[in-house]
Protein backbone atom coordinates (compact mmCIF):
# COMPACT_ATOMS: atom_id res chain seq x y z
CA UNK A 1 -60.33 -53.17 18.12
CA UNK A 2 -57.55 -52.65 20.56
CA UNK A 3 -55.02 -51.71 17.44
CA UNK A 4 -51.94 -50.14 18.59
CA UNK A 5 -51.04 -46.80 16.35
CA UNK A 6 -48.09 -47.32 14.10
CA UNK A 7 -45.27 -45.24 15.47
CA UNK A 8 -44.46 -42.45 13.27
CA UNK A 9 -40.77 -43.03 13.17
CA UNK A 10 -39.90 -46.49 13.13
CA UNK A 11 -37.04 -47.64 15.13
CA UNK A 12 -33.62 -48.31 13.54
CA UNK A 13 -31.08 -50.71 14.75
CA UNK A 14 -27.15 -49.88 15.05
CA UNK A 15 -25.60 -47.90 12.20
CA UNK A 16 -23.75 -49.64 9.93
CA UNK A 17 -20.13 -48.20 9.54
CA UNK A 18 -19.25 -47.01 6.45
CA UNK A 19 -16.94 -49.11 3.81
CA UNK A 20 -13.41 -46.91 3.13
CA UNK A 21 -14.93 -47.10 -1.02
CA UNK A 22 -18.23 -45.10 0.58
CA UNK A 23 -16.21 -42.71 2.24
CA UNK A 24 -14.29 -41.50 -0.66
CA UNK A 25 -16.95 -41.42 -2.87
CA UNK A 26 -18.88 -39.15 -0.83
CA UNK A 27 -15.89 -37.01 -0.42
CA UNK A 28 -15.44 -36.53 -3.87
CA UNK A 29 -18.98 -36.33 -4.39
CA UNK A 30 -18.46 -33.13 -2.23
CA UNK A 31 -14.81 -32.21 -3.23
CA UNK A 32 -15.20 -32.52 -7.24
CA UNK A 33 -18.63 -29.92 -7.78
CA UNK A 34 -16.72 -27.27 -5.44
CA UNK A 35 -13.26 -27.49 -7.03
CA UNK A 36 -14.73 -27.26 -10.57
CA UNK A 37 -16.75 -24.28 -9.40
CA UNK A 38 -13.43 -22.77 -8.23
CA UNK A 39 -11.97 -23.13 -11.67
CA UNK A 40 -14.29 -21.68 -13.51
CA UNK A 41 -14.67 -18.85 -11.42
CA UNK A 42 -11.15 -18.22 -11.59
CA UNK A 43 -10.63 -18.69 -15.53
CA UNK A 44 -13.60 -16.04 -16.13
CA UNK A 45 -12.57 -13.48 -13.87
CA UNK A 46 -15.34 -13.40 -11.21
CA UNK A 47 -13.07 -14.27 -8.11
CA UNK A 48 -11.11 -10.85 -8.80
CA UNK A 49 -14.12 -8.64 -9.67
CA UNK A 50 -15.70 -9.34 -6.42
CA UNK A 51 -12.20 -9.42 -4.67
CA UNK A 52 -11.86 -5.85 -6.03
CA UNK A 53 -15.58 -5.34 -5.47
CA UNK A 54 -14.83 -5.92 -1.30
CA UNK A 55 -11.53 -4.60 -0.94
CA UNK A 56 -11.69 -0.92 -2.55
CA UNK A 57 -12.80 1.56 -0.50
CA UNK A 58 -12.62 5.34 -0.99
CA UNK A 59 -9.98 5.97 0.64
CA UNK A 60 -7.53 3.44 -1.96
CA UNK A 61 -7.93 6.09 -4.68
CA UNK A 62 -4.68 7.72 -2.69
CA UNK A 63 -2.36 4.42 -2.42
CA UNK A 64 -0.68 3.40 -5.61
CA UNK A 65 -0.25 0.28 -5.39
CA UNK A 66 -3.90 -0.55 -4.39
CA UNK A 67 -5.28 1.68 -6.98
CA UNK A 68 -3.14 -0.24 -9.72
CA UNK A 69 -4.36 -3.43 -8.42
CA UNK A 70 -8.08 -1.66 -9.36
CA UNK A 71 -7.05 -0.36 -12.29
CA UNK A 72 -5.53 -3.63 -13.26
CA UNK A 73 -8.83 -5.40 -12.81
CA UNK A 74 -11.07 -2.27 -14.39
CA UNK A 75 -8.70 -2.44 -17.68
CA UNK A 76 -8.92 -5.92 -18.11
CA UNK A 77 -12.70 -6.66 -17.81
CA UNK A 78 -14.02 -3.51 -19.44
CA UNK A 79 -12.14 -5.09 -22.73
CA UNK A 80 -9.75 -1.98 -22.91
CA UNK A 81 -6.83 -4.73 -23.30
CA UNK A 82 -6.81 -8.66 -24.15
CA UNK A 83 -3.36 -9.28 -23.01
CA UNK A 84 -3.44 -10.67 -19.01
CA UNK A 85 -3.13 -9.14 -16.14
CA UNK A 86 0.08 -9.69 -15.09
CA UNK A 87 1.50 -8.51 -18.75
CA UNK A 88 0.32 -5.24 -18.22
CA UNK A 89 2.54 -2.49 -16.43
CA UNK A 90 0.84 0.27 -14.85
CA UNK A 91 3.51 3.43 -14.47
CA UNK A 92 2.36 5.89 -12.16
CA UNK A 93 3.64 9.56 -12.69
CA UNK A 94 4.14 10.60 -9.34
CA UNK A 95 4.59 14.53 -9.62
CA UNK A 96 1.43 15.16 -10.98
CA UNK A 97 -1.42 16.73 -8.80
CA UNK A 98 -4.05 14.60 -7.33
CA UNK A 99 -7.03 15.90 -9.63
CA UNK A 100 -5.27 14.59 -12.66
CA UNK A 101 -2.86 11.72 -11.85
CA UNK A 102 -1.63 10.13 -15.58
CA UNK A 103 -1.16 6.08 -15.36
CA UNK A 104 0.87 5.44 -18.54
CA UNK A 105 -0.47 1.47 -19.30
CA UNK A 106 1.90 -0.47 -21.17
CA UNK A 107 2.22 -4.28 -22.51
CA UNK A 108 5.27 -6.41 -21.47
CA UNK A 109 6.92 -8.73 -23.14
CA UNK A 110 8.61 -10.50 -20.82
CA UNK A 111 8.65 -13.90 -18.67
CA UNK A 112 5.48 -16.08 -19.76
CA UNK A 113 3.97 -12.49 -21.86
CA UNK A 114 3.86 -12.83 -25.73
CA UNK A 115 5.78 -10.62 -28.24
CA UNK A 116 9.22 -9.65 -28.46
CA UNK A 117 11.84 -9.89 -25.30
CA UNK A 118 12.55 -6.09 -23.83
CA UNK A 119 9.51 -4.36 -25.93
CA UNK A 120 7.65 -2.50 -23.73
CA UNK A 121 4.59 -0.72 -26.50
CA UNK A 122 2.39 1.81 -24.84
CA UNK A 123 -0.91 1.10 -25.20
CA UNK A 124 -2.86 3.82 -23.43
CA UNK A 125 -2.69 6.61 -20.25
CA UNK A 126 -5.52 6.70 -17.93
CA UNK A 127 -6.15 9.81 -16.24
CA UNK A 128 -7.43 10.01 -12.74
CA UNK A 129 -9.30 12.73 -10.90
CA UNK A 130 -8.34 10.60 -7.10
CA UNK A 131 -10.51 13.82 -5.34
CA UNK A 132 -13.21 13.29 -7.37
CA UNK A 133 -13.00 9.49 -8.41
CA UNK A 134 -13.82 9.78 -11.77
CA UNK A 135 -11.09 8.03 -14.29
CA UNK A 136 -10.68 9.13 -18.31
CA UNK A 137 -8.83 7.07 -20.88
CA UNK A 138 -7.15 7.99 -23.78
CA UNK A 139 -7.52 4.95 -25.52
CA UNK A 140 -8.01 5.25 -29.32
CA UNK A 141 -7.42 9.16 -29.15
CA UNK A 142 -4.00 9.71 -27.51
CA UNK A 143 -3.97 13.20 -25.60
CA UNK A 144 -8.02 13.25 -26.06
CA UNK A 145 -9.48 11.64 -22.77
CA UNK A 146 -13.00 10.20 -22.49
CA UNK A 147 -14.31 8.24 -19.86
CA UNK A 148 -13.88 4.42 -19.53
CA UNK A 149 -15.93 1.88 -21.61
């Protein structure tokens, strides 16, 4: 009758160090998932949607060069082109009033972009209301603007 109660948590002795094979394998274990996961985030577009997603505010409708980087993002995910991102060029008329900015997009062919050297096609102009944030596309209709897909 005098039995002791088993302790809940049993002692342990000394850790055993780890062998240098252990070690990697649990780094990689860790490593490998997270790189992967990188990857295909990058390939499918999700790291710059939620890049542009973070870093637009309201007041980057007035800077060109952020506003590109937008519209750059917008074109290419909303199917309006196939080509990559970095073979479009974005030309930004700069005399035009800031209810109706026109952003002529066109398609290089130059560097590591497809088609012929020096050709630079126009594929559509965007038209953007910066005051009122709204943008139209011409896409399909030139000179009739719609809003985007």
């Amino acid at each position: 009758m005098t039995d002791k109660p088993k302790p809940s948590i049993l002692p342990r002795g000394p850790l055993k160090k780890r062998s240098l094979r252990q070690h990697i394998v649990r780094r990689l274990a860790l490593v490998l998932p997270i790189t992967v996961l990188m990857i295909v985030l990058a390939k499918s577009g999700m790291i710059d949607t939620l890049t542009d997603r973070y870093t637009f505010r309201p007041e980057s409708w007035f800077d060109d060069s952020v506003l590109v980087r937008h519209l750059r993002v917008v074109v290419t995910h909303n199917g309006m082109s196939h080509d990559r991102p970095d073979c479009l060029l974005f030309v930004v008329n700069g005399n035009d009033p800031p209810n109706a900015s026109r952003i002529d997009v066109m398609q290089k062919h130059s560097g590591t972009c497809p088609g012929p050297k020096g050709d630079l096609p126009k594929l559509f102009t965007l038209q953007v209301d910066r005051m009122n944030r709204i943008i139209q596309s011409d896409q399909g209709s030139p000179g009739t603007f719609h809003p985007l897909p």
